[in-house]
N, C-alpha and C. Protein backbone atom coordinates (compact mmCIF):
# COMPACT_ATOMS: atom_id res chain seq x y z
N UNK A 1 -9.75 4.32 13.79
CA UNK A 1 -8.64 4.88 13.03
C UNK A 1 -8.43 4.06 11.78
N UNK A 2 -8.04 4.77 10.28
CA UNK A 2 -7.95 3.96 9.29
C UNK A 2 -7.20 5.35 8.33
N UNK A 3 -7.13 4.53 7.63
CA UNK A 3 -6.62 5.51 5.98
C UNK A 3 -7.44 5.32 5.03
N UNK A 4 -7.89 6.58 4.81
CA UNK A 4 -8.72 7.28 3.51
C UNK A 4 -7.82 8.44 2.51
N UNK A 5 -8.91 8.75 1.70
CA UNK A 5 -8.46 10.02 0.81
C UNK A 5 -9.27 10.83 1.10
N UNK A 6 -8.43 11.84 1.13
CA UNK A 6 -8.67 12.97 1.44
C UNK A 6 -8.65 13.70 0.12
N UNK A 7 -9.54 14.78 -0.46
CA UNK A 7 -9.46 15.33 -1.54
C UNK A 7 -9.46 17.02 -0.82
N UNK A 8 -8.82 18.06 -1.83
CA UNK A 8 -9.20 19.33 -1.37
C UNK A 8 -9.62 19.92 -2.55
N UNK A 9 -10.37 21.21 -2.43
CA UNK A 9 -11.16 21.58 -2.97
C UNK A 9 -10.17 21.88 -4.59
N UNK A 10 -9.22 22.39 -4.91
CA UNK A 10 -8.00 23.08 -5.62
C UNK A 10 -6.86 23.04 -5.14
N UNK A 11 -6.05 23.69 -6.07
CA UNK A 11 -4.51 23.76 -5.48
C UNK A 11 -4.04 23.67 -4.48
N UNK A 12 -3.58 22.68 -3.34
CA UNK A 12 -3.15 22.83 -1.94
C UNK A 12 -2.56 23.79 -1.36
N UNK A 13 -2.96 24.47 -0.51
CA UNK A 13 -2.14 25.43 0.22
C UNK A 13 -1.65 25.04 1.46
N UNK A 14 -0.65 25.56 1.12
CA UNK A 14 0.38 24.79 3.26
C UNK A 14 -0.98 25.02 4.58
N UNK A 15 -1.58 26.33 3.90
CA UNK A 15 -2.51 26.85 5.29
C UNK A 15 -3.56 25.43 5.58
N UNK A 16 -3.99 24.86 4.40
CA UNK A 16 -5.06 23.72 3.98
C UNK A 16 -4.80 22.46 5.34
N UNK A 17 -3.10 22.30 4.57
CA UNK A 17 -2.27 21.03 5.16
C UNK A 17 -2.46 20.93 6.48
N UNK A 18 -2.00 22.17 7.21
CA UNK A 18 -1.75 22.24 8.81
C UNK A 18 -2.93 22.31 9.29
N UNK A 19 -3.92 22.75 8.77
CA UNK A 19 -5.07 22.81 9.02
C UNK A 19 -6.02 21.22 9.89
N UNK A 20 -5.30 20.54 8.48
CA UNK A 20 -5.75 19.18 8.73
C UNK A 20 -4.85 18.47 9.76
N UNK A 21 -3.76 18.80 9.61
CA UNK A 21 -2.92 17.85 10.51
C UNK A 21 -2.97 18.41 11.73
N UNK A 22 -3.89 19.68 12.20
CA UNK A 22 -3.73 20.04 13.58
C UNK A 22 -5.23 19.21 13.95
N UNK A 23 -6.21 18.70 12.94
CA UNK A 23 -7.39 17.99 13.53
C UNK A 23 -6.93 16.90 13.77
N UNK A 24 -5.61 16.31 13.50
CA UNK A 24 -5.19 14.80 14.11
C UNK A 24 -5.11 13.78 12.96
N UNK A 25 -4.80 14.30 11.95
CA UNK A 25 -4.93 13.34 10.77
C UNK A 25 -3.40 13.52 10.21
N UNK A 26 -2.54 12.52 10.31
CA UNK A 26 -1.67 12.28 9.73
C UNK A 26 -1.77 12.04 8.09
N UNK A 27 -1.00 12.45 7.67
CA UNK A 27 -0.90 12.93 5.92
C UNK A 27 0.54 12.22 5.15
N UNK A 28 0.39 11.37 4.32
CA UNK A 28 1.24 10.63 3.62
C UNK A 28 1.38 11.36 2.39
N UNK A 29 0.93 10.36 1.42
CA UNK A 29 1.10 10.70 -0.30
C UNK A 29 0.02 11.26 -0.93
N UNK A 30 0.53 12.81 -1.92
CA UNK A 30 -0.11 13.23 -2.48
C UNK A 30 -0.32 12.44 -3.76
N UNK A 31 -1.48 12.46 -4.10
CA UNK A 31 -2.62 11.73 -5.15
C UNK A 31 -3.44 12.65 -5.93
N UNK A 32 -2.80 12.74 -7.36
CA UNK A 32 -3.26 14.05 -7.85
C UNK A 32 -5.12 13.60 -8.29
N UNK A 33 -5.86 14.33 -8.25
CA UNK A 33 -5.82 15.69 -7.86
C UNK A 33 -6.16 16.34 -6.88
N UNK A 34 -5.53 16.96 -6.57
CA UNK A 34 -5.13 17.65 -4.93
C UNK A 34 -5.23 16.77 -3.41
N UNK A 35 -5.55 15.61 -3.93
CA UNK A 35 -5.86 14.50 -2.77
C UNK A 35 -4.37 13.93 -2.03
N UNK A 36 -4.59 13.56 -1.04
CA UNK A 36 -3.65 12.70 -0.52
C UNK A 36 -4.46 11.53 0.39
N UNK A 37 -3.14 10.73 0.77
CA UNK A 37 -3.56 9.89 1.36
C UNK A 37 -3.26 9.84 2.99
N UNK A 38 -4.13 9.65 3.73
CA UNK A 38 -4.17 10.06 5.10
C UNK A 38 -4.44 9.07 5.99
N UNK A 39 -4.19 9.27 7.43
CA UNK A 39 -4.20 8.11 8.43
C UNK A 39 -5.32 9.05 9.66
N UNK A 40 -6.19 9.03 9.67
CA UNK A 40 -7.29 9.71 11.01
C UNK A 40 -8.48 8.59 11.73
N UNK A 41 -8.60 9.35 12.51
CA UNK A 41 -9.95 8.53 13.41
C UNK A 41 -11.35 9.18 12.87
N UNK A 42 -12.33 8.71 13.22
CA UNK A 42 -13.24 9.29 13.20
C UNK A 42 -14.09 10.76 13.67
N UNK A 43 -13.49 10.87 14.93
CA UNK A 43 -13.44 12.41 15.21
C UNK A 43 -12.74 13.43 14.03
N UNK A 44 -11.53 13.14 14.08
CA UNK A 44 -10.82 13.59 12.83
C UNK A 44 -11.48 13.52 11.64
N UNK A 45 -12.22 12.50 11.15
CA UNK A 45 -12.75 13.10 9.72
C UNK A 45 -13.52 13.77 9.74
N UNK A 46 -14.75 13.43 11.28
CA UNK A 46 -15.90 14.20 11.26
C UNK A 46 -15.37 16.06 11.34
N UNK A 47 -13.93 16.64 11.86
CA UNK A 47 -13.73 17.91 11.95
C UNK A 47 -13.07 18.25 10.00
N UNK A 48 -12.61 17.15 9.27
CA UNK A 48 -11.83 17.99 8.29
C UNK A 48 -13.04 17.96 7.30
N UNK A 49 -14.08 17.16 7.15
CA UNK A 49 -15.30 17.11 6.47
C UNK A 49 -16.06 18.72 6.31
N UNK A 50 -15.50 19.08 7.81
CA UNK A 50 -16.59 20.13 8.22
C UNK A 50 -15.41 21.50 7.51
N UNK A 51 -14.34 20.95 6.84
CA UNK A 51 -13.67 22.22 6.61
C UNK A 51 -14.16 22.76 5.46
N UNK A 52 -14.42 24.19 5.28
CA UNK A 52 -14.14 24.98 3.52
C UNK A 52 -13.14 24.64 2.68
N UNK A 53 -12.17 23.70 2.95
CA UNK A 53 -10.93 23.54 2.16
C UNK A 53 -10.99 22.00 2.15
N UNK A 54 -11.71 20.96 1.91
CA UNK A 54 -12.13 19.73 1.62
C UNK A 54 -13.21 19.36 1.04
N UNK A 55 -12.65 19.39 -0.17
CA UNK A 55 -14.02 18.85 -0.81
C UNK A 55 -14.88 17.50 -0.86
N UNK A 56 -13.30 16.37 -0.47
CA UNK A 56 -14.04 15.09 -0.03
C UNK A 56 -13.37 14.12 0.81
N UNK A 57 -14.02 13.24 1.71
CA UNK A 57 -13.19 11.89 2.35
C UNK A 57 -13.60 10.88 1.85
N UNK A 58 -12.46 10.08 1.63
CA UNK A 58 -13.30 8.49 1.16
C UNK A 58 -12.46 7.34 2.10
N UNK A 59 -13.01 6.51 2.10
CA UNK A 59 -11.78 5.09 2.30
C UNK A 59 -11.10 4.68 1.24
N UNK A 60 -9.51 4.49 1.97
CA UNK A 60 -8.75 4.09 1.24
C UNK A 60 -9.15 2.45 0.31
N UNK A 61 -9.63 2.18 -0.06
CA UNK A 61 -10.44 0.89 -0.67
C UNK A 61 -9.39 -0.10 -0.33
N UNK A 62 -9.47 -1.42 -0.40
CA UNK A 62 -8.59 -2.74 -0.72
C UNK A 62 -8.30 -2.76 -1.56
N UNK A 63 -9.43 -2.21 -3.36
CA UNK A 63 -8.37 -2.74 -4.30
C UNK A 63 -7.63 -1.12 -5.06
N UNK A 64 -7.39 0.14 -4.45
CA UNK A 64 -6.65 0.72 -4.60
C UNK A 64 -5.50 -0.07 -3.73
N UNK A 65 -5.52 -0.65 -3.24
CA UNK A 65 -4.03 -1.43 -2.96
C UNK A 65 -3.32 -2.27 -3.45
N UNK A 66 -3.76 -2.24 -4.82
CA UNK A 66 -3.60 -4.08 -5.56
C UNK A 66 -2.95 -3.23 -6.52
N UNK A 67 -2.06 -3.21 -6.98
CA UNK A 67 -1.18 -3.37 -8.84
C UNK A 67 -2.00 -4.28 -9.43
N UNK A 68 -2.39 -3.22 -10.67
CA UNK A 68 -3.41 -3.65 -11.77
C UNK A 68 -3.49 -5.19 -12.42
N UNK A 69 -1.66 -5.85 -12.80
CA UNK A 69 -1.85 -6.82 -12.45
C UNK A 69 -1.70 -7.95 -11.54
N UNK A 70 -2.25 -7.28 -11.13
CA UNK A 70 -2.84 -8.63 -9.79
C UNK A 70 -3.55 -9.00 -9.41
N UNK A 71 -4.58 -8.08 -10.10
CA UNK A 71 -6.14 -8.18 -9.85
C UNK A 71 -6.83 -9.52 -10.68
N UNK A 72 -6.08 -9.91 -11.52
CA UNK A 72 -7.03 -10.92 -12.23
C UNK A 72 -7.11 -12.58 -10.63
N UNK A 73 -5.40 -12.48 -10.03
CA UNK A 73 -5.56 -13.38 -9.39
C UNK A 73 -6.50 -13.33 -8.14
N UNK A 74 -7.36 -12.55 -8.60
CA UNK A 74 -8.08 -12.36 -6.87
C UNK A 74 -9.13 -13.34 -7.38
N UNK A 75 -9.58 -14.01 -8.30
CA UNK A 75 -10.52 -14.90 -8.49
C UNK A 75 -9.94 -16.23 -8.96
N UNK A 76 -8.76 -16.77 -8.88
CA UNK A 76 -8.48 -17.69 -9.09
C UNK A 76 -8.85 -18.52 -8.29
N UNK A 77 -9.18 -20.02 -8.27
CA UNK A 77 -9.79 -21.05 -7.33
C UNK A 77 -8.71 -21.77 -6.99
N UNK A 78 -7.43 -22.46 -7.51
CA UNK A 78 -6.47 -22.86 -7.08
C UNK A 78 -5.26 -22.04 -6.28
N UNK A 79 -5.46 -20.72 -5.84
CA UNK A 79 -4.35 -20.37 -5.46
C UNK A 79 -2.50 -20.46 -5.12
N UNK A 80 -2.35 -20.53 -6.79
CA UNK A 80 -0.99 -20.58 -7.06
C UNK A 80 -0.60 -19.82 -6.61
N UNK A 81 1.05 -20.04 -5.70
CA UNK A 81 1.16 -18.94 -5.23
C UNK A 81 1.97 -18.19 -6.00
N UNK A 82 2.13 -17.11 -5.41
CA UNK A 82 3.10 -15.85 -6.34
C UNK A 82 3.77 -15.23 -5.34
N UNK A 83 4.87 -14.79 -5.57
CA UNK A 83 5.96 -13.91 -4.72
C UNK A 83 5.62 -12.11 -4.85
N UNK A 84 5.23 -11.74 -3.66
CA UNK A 84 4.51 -10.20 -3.79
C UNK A 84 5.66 -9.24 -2.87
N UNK A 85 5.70 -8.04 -2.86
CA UNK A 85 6.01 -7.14 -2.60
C UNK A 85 4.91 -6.10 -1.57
N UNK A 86 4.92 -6.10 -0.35
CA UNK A 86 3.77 -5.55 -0.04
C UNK A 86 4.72 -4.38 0.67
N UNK A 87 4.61 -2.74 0.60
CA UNK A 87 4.42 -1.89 1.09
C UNK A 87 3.56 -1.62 2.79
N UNK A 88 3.86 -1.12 3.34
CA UNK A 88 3.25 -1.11 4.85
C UNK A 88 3.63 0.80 5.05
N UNK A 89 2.59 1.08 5.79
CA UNK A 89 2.46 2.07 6.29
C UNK A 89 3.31 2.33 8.03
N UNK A 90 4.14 3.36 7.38
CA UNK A 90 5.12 3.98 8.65
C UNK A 90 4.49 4.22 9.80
N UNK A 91 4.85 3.50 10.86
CA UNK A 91 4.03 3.16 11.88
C UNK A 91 3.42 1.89 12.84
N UNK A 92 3.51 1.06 11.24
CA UNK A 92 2.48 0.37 11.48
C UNK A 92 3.24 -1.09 12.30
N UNK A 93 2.59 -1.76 12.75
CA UNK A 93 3.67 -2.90 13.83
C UNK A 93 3.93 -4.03 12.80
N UNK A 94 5.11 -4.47 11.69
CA UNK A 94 5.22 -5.11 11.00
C UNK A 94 5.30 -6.80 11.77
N UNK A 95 5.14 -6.55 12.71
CA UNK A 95 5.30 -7.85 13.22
C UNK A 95 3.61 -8.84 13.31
N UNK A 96 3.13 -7.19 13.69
CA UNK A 96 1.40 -7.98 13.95
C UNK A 96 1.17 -8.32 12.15
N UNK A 97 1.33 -7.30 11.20
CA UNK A 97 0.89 -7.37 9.75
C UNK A 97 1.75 -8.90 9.27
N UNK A 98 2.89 -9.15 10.02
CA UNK A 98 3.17 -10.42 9.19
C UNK A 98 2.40 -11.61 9.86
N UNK A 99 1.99 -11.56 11.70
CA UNK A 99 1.50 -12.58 11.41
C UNK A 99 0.21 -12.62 10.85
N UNK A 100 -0.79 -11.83 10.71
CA UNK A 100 -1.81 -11.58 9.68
C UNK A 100 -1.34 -12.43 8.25
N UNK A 101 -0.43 -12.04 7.95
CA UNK A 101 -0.30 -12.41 6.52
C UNK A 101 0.36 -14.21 6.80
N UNK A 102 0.84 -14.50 7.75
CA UNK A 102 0.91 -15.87 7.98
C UNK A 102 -0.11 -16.88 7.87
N UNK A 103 -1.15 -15.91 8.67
CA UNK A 103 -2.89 -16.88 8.74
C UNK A 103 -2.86 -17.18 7.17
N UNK A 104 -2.70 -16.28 6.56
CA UNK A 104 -3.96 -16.35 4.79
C UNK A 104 -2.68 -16.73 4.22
N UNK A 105 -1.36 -17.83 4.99
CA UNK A 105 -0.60 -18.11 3.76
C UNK A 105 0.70 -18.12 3.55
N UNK A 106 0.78 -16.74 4.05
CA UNK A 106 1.81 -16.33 3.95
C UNK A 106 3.27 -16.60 4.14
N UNK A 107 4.02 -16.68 3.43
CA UNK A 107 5.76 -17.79 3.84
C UNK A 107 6.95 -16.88 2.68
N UNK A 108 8.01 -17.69 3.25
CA UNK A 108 9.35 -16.98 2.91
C UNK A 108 9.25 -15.78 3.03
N UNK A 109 9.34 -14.93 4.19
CA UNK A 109 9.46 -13.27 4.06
C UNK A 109 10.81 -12.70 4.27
N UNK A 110 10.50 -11.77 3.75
CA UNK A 110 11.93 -10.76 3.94
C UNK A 110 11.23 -9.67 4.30
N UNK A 111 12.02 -8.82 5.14
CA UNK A 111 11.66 -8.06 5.79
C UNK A 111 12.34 -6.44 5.99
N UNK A 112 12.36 -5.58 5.35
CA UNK A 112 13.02 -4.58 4.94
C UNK A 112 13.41 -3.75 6.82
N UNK A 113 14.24 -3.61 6.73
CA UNK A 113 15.38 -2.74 8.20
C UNK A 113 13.95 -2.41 8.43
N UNK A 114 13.26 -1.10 8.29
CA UNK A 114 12.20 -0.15 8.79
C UNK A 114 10.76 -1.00 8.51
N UNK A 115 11.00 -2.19 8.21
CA UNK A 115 9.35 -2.85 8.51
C UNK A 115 8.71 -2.55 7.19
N UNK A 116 8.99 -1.32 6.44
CA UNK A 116 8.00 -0.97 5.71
C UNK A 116 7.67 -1.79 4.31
N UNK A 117 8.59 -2.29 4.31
CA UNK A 117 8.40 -3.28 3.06
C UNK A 117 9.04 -4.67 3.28
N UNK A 118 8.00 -5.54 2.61
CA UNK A 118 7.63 -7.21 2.74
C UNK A 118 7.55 -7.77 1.42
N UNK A 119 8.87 -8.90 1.65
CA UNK A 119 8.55 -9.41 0.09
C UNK A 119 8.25 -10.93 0.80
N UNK A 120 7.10 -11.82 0.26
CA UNK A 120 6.81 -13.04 0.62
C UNK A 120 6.15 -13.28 -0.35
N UNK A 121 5.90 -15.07 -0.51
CA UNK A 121 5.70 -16.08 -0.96
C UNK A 121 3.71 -16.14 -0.64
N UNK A 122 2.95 -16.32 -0.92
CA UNK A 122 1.51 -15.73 -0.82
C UNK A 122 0.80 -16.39 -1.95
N UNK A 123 -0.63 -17.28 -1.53
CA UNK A 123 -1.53 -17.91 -2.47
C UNK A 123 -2.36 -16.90 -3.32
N UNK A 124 -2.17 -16.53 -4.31
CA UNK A 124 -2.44 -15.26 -5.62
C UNK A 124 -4.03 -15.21 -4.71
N UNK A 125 -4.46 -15.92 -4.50
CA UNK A 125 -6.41 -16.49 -4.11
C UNK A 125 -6.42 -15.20 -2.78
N UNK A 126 -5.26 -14.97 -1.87
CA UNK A 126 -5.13 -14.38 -0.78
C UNK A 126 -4.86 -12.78 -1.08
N UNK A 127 -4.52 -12.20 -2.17
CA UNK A 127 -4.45 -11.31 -2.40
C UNK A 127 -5.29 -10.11 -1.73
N UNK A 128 -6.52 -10.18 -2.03
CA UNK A 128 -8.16 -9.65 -1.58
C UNK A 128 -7.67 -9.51 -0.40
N UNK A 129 -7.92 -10.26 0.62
CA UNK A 129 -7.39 -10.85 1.76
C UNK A 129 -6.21 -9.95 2.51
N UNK A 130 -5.19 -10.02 1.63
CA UNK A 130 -4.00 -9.40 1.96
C UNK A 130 -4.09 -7.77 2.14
N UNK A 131 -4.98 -7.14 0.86
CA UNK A 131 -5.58 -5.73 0.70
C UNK A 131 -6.31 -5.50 1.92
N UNK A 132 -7.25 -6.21 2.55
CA UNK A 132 -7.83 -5.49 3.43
C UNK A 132 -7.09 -5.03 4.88
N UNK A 133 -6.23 -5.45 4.91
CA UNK A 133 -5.25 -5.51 6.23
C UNK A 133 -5.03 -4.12 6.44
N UNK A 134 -5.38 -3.66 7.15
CA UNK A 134 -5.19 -2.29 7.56
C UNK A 134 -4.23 -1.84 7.62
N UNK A 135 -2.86 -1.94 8.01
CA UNK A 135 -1.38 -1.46 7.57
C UNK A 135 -0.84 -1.65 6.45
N UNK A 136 -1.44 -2.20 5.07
CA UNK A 136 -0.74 -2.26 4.49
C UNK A 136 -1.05 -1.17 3.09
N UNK A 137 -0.33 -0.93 2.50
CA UNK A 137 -0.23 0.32 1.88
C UNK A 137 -0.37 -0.02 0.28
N UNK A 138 0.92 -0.81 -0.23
CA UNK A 138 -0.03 -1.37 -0.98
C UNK A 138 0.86 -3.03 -1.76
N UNK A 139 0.74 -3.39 -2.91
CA UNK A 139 0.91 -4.66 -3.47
C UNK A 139 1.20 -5.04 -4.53
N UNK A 140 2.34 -5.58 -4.61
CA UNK A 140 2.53 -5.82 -6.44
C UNK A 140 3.87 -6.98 -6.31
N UNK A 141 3.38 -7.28 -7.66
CA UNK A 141 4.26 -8.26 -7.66
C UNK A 141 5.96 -8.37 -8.01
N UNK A 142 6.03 -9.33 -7.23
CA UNK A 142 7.66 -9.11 -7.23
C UNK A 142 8.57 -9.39 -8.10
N UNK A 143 9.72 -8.41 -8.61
CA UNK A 143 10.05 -8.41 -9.93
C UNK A 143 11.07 -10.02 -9.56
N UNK A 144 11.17 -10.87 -10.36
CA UNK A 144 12.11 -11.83 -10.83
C UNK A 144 13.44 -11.54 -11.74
N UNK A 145 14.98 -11.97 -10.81
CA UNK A 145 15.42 -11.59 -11.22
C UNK A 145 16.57 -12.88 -12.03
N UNK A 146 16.60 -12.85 -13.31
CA UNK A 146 17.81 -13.84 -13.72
C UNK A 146 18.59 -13.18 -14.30
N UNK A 147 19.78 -14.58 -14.31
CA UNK A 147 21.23 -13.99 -14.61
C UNK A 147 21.11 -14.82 -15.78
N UNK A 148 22.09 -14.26 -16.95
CA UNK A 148 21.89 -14.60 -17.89
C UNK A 148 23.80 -14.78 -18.36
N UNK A 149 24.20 -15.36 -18.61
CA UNK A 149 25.64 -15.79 -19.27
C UNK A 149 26.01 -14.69 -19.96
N UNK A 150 27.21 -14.77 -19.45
CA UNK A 150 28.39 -13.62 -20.38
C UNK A 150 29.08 -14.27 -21.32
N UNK A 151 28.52 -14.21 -22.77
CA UNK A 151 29.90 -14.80 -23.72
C UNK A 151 30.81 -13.84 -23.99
N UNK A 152 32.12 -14.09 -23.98
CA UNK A 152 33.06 -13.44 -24.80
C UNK A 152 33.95 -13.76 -25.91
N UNK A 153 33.68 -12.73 -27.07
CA UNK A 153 34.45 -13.58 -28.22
C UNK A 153 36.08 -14.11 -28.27
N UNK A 154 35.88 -14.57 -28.67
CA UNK A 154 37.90 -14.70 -28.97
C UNK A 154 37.81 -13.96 -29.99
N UNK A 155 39.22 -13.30 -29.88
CA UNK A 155 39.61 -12.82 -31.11
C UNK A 155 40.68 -13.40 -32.21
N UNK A 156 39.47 -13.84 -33.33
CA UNK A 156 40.51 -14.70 -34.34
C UNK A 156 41.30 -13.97 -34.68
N UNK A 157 42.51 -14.72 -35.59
CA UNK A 157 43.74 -14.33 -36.14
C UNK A 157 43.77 -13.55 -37.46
């Protein structure tokens, strides 16, 4: 079992959708064009492959999981770390994905009510690493937030 893309041939039709989701393939986010992104086993791809209304399956890759910039740190040799934002797929056991992400590093997490989103502390070097993890959906970095001083004028005389 894993997540790929799923492409269809043209315009999606509901008939297409159910089609697929009655072969056992759970269906997330549409990805234009006409693709989405999907959760199946191997039986399952081998039946939606075989449909007239799919034109293609692929794997979901590791670095379709990466925000563009983030990709430069996947070759850094010192692994500074950086504070990331990781997305997780509904379902998925956020408890096993954090300690995964503990091995390669991973510290200070927060942990969103529904699991699905993870903000932690992570060596930029671990990124790669972090992408291949099978629940996780996807990765970017986490916005920084400062406060900045309120002046207010007086009003001269």
């Amino acid at each position: 079992t894993g997540y790929y893309l799923l492409q269809f041939k043209g315009p999606v039709l509901r008939k297409w959708k159910e089609e697929v989701a009655s072969a056992g393939v759970e269906i997330f986010d549409y990805i234009p064009q006409f693709s989405f992104l999907v959760k199946m086993n191997s039986l399952s791809r081998r039946r939606v492959e075989a449909m007239d209304s799919v034109r293609w399956v692929g794997i979901y890759q590791p670095g379709y999981r990466i925000a563009p910039d983030l990709m430069g740190m996947l070759s850094e040799r010192e692994g500074r770390a950086i504070k990331v934002i990781v997305s997780v797929f509904k379902g998925e056991d956020a408890s096993v994905l954090r300690g995964a992400m503990e091995r390669l590093g991973g510290e200070n997490f927060e942990v969103s009510r529904d699991g699905e989103m993870m903000r932690l502390l992570i060596p930029g070097n671990k990124i790669g690493d972090l992408a291949r993890l099978s629940g996780v959906r996807y990765i970017e970095r986490a916005p920084e937030y400062k406060l900045f001083p309120t002046h207010t004028k007086k009003r001269g005389k």
